[in-house]
Protein backbone atom coordinates (compact mmCIF):
# COMPACT_ATOMS: atom_id res chain seq x y z
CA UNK A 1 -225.21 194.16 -62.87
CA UNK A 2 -228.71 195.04 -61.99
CA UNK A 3 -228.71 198.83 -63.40
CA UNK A 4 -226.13 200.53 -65.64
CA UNK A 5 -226.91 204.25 -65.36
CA UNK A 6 -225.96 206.09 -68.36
CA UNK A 7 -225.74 210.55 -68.71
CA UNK A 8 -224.76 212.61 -71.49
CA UNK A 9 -223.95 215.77 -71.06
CA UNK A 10 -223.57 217.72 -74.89
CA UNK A 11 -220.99 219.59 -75.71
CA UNK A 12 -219.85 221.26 -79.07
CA UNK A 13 -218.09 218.28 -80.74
CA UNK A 14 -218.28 215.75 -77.86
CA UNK A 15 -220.55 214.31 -75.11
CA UNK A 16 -219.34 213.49 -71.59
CA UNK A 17 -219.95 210.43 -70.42
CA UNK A 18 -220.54 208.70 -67.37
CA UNK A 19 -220.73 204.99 -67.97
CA UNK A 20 -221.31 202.07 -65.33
CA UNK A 21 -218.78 199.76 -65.57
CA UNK A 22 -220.38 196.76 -65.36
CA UNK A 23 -222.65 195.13 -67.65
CA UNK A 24 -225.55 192.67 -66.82
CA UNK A 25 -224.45 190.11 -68.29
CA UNK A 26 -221.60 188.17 -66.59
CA UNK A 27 -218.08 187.52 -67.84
CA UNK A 28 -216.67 184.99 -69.00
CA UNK A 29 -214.61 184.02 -65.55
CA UNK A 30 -210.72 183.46 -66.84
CA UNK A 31 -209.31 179.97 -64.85
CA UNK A 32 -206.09 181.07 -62.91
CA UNK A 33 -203.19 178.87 -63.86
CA UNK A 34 -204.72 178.50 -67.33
CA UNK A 35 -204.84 180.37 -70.65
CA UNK A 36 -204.92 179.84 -74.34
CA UNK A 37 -202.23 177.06 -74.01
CA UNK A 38 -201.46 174.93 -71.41
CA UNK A 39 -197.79 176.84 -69.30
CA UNK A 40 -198.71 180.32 -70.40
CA UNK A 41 -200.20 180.89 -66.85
CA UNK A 42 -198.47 180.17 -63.11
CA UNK A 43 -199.42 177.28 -61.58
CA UNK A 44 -201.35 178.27 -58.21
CA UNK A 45 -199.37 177.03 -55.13
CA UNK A 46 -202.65 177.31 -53.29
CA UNK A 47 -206.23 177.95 -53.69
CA UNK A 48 -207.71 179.83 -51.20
CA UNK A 49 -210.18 183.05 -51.16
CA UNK A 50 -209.20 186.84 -51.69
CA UNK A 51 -211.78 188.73 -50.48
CA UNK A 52 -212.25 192.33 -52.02
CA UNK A 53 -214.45 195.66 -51.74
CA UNK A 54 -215.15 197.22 -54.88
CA UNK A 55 -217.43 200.42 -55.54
CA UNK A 56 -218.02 200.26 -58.92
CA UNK A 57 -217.69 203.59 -61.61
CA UNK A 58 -220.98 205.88 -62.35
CA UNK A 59 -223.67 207.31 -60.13
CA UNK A 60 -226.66 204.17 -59.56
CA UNK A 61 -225.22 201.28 -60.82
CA UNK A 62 -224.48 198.33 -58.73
CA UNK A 63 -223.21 194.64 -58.80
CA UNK A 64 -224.77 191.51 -59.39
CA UNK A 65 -223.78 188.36 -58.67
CA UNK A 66 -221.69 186.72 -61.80
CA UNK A 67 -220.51 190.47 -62.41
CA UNK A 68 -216.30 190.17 -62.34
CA UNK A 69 -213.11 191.89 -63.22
CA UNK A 70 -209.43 191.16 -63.83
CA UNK A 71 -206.40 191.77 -61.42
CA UNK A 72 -202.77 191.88 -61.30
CA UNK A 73 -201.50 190.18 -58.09
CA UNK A 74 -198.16 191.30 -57.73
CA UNK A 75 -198.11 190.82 -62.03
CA UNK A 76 -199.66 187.50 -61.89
CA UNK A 77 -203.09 187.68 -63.00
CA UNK A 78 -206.51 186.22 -61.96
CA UNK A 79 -210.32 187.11 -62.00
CA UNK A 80 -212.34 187.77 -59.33
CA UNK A 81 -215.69 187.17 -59.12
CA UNK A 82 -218.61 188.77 -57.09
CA UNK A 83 -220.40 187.01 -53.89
CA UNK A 84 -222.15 189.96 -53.34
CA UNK A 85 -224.26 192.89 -54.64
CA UNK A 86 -224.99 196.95 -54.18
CA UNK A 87 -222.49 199.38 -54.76
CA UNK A 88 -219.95 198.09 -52.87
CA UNK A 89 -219.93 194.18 -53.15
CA UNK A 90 -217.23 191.11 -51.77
CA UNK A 91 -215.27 189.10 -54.66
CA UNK A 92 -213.49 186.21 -54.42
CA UNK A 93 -210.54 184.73 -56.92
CA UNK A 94 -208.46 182.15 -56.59
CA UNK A 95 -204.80 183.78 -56.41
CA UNK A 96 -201.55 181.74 -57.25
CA UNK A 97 -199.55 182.30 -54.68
CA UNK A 98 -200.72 183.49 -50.71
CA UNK A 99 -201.45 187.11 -50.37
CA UNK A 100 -199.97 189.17 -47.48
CA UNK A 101 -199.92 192.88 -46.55
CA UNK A 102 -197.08 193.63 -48.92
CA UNK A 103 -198.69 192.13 -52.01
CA UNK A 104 -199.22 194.83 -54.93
CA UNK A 105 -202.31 194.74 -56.92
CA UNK A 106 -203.75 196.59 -59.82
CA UNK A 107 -207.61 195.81 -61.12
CA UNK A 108 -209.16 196.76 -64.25
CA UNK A 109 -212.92 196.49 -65.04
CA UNK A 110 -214.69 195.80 -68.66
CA UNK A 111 -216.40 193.47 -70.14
CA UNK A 112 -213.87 192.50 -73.00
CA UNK A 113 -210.64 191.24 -70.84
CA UNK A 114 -209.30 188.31 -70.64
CA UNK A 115 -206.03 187.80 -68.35
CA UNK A 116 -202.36 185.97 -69.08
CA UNK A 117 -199.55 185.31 -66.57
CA UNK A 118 -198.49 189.11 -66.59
CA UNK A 119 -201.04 191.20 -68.22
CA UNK A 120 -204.48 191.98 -68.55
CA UNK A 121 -205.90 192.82 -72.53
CA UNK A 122 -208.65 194.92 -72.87
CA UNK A 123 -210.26 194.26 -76.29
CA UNK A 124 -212.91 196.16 -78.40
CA UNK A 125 -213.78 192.74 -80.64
CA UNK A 126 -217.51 192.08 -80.26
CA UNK A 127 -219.59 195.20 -79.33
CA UNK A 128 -223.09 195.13 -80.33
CA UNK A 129 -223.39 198.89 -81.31
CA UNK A 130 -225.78 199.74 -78.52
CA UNK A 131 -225.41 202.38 -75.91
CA UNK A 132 -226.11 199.98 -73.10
CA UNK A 133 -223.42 198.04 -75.01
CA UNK A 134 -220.91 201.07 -74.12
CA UNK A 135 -220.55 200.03 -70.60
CA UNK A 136 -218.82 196.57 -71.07
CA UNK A 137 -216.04 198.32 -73.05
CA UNK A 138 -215.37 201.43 -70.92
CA UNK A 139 -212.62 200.15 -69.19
CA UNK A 140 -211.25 201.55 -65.90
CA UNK A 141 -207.84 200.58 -64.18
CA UNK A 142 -207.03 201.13 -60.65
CA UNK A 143 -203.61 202.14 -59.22
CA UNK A 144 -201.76 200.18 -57.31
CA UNK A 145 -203.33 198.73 -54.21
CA UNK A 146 -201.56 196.79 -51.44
CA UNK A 147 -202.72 194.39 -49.08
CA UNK A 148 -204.50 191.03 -48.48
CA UNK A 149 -207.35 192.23 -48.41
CA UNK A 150 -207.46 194.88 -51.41
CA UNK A 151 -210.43 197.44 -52.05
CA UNK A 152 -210.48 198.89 -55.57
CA UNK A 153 -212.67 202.04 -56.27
CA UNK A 154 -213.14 201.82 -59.71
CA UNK A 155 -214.76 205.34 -59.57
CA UNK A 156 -211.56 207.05 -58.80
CA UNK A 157 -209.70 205.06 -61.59
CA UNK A 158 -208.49 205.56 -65.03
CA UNK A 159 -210.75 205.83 -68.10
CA UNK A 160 -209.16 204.11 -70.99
CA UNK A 161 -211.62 204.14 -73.95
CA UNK A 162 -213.59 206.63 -75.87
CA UNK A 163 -217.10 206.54 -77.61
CA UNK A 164 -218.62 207.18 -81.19
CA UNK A 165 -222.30 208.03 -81.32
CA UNK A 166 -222.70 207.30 -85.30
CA UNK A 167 -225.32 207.91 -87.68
CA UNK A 168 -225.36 205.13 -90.31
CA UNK A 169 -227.08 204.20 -93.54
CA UNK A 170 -229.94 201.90 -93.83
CA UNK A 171 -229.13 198.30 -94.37
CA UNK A 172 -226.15 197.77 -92.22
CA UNK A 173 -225.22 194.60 -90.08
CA UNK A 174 -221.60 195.38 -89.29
CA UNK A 175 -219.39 198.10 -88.56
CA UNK A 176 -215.31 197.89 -88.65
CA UNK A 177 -213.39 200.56 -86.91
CA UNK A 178 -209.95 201.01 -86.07
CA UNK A 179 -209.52 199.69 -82.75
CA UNK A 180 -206.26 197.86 -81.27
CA UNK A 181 -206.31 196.53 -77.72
CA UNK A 182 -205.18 197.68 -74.35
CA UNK A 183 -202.60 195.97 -72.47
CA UNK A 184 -202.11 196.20 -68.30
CA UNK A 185 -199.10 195.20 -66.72
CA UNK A 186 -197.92 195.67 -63.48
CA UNK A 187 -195.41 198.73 -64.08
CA UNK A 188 -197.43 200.00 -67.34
CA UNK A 189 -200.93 200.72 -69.03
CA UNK A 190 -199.69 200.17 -72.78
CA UNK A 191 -201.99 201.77 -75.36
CA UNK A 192 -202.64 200.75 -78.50
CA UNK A 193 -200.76 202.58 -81.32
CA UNK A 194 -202.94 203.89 -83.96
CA UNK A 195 -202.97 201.74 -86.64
CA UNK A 196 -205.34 201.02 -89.55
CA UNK A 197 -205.13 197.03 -89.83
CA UNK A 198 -206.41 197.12 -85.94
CA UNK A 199 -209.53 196.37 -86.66
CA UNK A 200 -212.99 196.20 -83.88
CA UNK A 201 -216.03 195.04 -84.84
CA UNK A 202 -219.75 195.56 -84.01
CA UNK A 203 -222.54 193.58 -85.07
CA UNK A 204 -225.82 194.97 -84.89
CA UNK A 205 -228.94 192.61 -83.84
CA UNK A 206 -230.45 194.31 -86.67
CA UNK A 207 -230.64 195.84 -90.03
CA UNK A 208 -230.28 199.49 -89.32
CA UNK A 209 -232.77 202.13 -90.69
CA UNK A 210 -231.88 205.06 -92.32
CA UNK A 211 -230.09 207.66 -89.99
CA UNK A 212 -230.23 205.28 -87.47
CA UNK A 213 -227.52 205.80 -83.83
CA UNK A 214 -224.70 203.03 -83.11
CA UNK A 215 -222.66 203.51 -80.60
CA UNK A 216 -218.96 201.76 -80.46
CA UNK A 217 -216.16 201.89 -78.01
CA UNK A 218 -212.36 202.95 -79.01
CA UNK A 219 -209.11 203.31 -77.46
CA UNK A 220 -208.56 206.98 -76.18
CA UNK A 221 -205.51 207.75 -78.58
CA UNK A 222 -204.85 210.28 -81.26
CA UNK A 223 -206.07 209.07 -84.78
CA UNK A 224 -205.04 212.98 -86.24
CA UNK A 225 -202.24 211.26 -88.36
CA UNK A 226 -203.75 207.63 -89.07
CA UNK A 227 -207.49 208.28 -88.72
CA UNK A 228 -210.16 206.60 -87.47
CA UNK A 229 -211.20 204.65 -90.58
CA UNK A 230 -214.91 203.27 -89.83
CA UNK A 231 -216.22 201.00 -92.45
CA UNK A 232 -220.22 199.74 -92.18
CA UNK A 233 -221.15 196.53 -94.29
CA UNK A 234 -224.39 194.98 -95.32
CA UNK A 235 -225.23 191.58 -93.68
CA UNK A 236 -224.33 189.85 -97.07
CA UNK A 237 -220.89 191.54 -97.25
CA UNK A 238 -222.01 193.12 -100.70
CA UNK A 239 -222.72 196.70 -100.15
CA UNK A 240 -220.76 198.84 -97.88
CA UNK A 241 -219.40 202.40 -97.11
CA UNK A 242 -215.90 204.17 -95.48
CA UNK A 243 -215.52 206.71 -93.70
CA UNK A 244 -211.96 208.71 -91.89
CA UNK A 245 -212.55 210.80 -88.80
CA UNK A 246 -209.66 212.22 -87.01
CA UNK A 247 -210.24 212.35 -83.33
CA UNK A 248 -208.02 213.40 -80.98
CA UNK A 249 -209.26 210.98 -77.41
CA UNK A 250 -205.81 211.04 -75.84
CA UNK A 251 -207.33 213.51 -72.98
CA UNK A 252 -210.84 212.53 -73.73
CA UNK A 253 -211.16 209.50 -72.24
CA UNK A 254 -214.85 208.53 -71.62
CA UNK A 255 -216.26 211.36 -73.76
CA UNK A 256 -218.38 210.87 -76.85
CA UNK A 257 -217.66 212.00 -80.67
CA UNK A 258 -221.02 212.41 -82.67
CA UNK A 259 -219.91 211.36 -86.33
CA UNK A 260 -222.41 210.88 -89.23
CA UNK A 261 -222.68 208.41 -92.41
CA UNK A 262 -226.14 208.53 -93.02
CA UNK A 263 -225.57 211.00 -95.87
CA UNK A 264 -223.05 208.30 -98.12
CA UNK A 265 -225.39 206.28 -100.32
CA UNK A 266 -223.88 202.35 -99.97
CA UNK A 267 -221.63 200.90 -102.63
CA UNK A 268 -221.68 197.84 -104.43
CA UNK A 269 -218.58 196.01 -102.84
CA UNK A 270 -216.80 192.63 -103.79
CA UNK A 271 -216.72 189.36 -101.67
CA UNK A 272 -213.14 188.24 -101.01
CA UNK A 273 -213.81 185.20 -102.29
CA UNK A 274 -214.73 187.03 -105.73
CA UNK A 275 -211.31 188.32 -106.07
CA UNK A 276 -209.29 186.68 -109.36
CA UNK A 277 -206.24 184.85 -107.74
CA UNK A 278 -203.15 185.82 -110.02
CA UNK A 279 -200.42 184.74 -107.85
CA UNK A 280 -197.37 187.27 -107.23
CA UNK A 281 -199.89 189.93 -108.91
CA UNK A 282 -201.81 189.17 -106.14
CA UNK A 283 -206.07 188.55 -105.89
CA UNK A 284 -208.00 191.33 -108.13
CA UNK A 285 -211.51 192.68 -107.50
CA UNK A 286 -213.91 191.51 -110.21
CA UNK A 287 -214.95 195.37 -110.33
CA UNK A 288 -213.82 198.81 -110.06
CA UNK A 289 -214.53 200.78 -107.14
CA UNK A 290 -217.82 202.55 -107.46
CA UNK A 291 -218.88 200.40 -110.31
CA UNK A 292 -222.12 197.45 -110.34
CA UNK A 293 -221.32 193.87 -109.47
CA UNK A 294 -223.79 192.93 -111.91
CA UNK A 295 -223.26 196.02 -114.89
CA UNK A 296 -225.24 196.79 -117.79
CA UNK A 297 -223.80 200.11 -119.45
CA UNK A 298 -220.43 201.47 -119.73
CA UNK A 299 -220.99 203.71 -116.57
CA UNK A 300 -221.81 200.92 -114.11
CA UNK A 301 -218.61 199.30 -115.28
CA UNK A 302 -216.09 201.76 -114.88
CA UNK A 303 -217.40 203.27 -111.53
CA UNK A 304 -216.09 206.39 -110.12
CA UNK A 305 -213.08 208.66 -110.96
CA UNK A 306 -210.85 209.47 -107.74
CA UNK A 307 -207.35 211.56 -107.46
CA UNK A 308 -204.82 209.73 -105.72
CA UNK A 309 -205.35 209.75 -101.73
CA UNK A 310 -209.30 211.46 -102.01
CA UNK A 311 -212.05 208.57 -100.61
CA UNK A 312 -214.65 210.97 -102.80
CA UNK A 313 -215.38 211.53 -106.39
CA UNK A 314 -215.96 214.55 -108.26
CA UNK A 315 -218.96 214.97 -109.61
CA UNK A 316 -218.60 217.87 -111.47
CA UNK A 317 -215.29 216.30 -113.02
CA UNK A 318 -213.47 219.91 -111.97
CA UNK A 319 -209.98 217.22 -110.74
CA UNK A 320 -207.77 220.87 -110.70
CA UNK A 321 -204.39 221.49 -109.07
CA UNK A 322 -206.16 224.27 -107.01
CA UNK A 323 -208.70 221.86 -105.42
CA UNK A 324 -206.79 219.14 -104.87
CA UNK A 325 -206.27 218.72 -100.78
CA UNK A 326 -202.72 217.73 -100.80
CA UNK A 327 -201.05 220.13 -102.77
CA UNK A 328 -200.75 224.04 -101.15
CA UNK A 329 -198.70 226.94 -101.38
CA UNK A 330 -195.76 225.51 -100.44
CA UNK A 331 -196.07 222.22 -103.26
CA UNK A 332 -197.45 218.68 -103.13
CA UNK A 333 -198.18 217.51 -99.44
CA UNK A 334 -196.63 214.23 -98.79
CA UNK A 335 -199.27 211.80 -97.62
CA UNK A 336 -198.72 207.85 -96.86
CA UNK A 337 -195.43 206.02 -95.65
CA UNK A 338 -192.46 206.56 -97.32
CA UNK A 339 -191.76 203.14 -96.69
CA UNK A 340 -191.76 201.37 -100.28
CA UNK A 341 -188.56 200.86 -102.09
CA UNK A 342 -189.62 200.84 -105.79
CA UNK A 343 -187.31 199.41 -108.36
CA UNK A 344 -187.79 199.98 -111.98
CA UNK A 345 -187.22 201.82 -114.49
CA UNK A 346 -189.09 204.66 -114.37
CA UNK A 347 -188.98 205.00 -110.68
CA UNK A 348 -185.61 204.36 -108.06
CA UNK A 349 -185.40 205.22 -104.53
CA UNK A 350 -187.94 206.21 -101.72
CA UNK A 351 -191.58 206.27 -102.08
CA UNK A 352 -194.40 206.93 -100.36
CA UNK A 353 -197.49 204.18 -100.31
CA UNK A 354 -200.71 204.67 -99.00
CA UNK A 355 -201.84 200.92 -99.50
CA UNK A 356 -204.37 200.45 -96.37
CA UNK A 357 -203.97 203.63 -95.04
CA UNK A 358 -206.56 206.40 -94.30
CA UNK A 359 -205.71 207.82 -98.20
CA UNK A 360 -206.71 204.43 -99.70
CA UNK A 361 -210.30 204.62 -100.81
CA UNK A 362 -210.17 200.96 -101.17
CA UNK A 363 -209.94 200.72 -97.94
CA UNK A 364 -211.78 202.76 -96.42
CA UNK A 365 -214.88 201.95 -98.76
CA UNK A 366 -214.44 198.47 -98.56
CA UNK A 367 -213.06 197.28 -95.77
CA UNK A 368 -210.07 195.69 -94.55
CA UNK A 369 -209.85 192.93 -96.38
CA UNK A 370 -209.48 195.35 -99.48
CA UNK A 371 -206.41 197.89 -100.62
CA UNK A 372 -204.96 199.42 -103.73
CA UNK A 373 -202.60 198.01 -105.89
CA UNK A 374 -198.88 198.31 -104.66
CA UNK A 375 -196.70 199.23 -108.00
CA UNK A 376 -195.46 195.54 -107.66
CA UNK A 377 -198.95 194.00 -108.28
CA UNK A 378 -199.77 196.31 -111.04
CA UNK A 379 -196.67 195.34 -112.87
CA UNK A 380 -196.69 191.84 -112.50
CA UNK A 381 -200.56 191.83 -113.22
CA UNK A 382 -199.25 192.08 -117.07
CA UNK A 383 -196.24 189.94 -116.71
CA UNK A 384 -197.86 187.17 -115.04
CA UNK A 385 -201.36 187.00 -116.35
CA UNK A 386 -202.25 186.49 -120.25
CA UNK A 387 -204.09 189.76 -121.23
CA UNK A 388 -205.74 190.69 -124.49
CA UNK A 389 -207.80 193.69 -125.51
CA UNK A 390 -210.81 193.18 -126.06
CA UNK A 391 -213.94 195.36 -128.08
CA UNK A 392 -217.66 195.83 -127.62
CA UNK A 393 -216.90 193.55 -124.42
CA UNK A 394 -220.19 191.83 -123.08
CA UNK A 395 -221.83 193.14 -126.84
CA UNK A 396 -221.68 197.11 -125.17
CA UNK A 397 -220.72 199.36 -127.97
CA UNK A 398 -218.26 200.91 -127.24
CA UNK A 399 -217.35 199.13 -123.89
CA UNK A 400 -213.83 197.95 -124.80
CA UNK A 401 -210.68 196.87 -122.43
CA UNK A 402 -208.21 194.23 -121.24
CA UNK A 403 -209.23 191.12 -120.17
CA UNK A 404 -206.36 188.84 -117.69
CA UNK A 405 -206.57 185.60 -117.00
CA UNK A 406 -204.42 183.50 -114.97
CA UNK A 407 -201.66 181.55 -117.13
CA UNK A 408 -202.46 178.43 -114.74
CA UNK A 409 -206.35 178.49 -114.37
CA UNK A 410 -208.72 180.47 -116.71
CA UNK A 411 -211.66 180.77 -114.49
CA UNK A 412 -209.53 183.25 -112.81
CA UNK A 413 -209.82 186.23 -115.09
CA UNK A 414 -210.90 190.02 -114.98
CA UNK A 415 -211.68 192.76 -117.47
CA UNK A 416 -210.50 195.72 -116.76
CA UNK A 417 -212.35 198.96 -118.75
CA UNK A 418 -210.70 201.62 -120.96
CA UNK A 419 -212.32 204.10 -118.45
CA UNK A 420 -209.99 207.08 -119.93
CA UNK A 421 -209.26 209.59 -117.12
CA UNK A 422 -210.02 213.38 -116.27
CA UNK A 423 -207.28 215.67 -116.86
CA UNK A 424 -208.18 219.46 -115.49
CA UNK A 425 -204.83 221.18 -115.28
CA UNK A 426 -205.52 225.00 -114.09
CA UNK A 427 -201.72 225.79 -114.94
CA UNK A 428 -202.61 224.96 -118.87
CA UNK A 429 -200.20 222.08 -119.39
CA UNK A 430 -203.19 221.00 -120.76
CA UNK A 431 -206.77 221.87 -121.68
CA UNK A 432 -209.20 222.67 -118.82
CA UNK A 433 -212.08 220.19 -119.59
CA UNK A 434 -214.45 218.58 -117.40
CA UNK A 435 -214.74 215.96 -119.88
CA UNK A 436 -213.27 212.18 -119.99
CA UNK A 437 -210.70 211.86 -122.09
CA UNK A 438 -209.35 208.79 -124.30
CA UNK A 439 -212.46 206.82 -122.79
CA UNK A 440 -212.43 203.40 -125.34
CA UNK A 441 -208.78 203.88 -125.93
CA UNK A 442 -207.12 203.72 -122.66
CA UNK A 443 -207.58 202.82 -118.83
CA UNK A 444 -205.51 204.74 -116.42
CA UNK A 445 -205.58 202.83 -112.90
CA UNK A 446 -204.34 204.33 -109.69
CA UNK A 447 -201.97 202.08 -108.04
CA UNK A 448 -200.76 203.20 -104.13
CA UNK A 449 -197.02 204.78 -104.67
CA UNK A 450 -195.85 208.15 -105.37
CA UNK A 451 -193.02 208.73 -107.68
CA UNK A 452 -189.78 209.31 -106.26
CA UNK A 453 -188.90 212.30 -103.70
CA UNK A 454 -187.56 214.71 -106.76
CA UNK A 455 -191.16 214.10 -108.40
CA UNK A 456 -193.86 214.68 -105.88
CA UNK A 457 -196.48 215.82 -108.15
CA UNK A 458 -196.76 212.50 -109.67
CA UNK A 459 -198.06 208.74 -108.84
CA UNK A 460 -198.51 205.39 -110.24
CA UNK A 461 -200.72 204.30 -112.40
CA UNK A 462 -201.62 200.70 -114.28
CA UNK A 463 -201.69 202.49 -118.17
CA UNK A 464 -203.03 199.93 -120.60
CA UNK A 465 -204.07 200.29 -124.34
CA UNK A 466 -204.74 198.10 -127.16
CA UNK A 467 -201.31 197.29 -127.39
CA UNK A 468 -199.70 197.52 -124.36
CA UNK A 469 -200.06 197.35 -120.40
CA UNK A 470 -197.41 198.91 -118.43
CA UNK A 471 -196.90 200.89 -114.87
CA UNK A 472 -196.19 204.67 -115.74
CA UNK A 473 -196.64 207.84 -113.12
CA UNK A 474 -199.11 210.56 -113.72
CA UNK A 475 -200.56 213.70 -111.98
CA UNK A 476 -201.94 213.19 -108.49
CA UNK A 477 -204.94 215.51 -108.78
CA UNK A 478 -206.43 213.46 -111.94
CA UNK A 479 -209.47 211.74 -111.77
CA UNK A 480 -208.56 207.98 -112.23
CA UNK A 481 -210.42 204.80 -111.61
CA UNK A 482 -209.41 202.05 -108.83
CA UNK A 483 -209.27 198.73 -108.86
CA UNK A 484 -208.80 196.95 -105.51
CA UNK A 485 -206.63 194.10 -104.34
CA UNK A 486 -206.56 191.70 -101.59
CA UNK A 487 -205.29 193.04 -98.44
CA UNK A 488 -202.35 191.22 -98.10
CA UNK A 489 -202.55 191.28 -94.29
CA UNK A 490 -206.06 190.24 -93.71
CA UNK A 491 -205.14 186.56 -95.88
């Protein structure tokens, strides 16, 4: 493409843009008859030219030769390519079967397709974070066309993605948002549901600076009720930061959300292949969330003190019933899927889970490969691991805790800190204090599931002492620690 025009037009919450369609760089040119594996496409019963007019979407941009897109000939598809250039430019493809007046087509334009027998997927994998970047991945579909000689106007097609001007931290390489591809059929444009393990990326050719502008691309859908969960990450993986916006694009396609992250200082954040590997327990962080990889005083290794379903801490320590954003005048808000069947003692019947879900700070923070604790993993973390408490741990007075290690390989092995918890109960079942309580003696660990329907008010925890570790339910609205856990789907 030789220019790609791009306006904004600022509104209150959102910027309209007009995007060309096309980038400069060429794409990759998908082989009709072929695909990932050898039968998933027809095989052409002739190869022969298809000659097409195509004005291209947004005022001053034109084609180039290389420049292509992806069509739907009568549901088979193919890419054409350009043999021309301007604003309105010839293509040719190689079809697989022999065009007539009768034939249907449908055409979509981006940079991120690729094409099967049936379908075209538009995906948001790969964006560089740029707003000249926006243009590959602002994908426009055509109605259906008929002829042998089709002409698509891309200008009077469909918009199918959204935009995210964000401002970002310094020292940022990659950014992970919730993302899910497109898919074009012949009878259907099928949009991506929201959901939090569909994951895009962008990496940036640089570092970013301080307050610094990336741009990404996302499905136009509504993230109200699962959030757009955008996670940035240093270029070593080892400091990040999360962030939930709730966007609804559904009729905002091609307009422009200004979100900001500039103002969340970067967390220390574990490496996958850090994680202690305790089998059915499942693979432990070797630190809590908000706490130093590399600690040197009881703060930096217990970290911060969340309520159940908050991504922030309190720094005043004021974790009250009245501030707490899921409980209102009418009770305890459910949040999370109510999805998880727990079985035990203390808890039968439906819960609700907010593993890898907009509520888990893990998560968020951290990224996708990284969750909370389901109530299974933080009750066979006890059962399956050998555990002792341990005192002055590391020689810090005071610093005591649990140490597990893995009954089949004692390199795997975590300590996990008697961070105590913060208890500020405005209906005086107990005393209002913004101070930790039962630090040294106890740690109180959030795991993801609420107690059972008849209990809303209450929610797992991994309770551990000198002499015992066990899974017990607590208040939502205390402050608690977290320690993370593989994300089972990302292995």
């Amino acid at each position: 493409m030789k220019k790609n025009i791009i306006t904004l037009f600022t509104a209150i919450l959102s910027i309209a843009v007009v995007i060309a369609a096309c980038s400069k760089e060429p794409q990759k040119t998908a082989t009709p008859g072929g695909g990932d594996n050898e039968g998933d496409n027809p095989t052409p019963t002739g190869s022969y030219d298809v000659t097409a007019s195509a004005t291209i979407f947004g005022e001053g941009a034109a084609w180039a030769t290389g420049d292509s897109f992806a069509a739907l000939q009568d549901g088979a598809g193919l890419t054409f390519s350009t043999k021309g250039s301007g604003s309105s430019a010839s293509f040719s493809g190689t079809a697989p079967a022999k065009a007539s007046e009768k034939t249907v087509w449908k055409a979509v334009q981006g940079k991120g397709v690729t094409v099967t027998n049936n379908s075209i997927v538009c995906s948001y994998l790969g964006q560089d974070g740029t707003l000249k970047g926006l243009s590959g991945y602002d994908y426009v579909v055509t109605g259906n066309v008929t002829g042998a000689t089709p002409s698509f106007d891309f200008s009077k097609g469909t918009r199918l993605s959204a935009f995210v001007k964000l401002t970002v931290p310094a020292g940022i390489r990659t950014i992970e948002f919730c993302a899910g591809d497109w898919t074009i059929s012949a009878d259907k444009d099928k949009a991506p549901a929201p959901n939090p393990s569909a994951i895009g990326t962008a990496k940036l050719s640089a570092t970013s600076t301080a307050g610094q502008a990336v741009y990404f691309a996302v499905p136009a859908i509504n993230y109200t009720y699962t959030g757009l969960i955008v996670t940035v990450i240093s270029e070593d993986g080892k400091k990040s930061q999360g962030k939930v916006f709730l966007p609804d694009f559904t009729e905002q396609s091609g307009t422009t959300l200004e979100a900001g992250m500039s103002d969340l200082e970067l967390m220390d954040r574990a490496l996958p292949s850090e994680a202690a590997d305790f089998g059915d327990a499942g693979k432990w962080a070797p630190f809590n969330m908000g706490a130093k990889a590399d600690p040197k005083t009881i703060d930096e290794y217990i970290g911060k003190y969340y309520t159940w379903g908050e991504l922030e801490d309190h720094p005043n320590h004021n974790y009250t019933e009245s501030q707490y954003p899921y409980k209102n005048e009418n009770g305890w808000v459910e949040i999370g899927n109510p999805t998880y069947i727990v079985q035990s003692e203390e808890n039968q019947g439906n819960s609700y889970d907010i593993s890898g879900t907009m509520y888990d700070v893990a998560r968020v923070k951290w990224g996708r490969d990284w969750c909370m604790p389901t109530h299974a993993q933080g009750k066979a973390l006890p059962n399956k691991t050998s555990s002792a408490w341990e005192e002055d741990y590391n020689e810090i007075a005071d610093l005591n805790g649990r140490v597990y290690t893995s009954r089949t390989d004692d390199k795997q092995s975590i300590f996990i800190p008697a961070a105590g918890y913060y208890k500020n109960n405005d209906q005086k079942l107990y005393s209002l204090t913004t101070k930790v309580q039962w630090a040294g003696e106890d740690g109180t660990y959030w795991l993801s599931c609420r107690n059972t329907n008849t209990i809303t008010s209450n929610s797992a925890i991994l309770y551990q002492t000198a002499k015992t570790a066990i899974v017990t339910f607590r208040y939502r609205n205390d402050g608690r620690p977290v320690r993370a856990v593989i994300n089972p789907s990302e292995e």
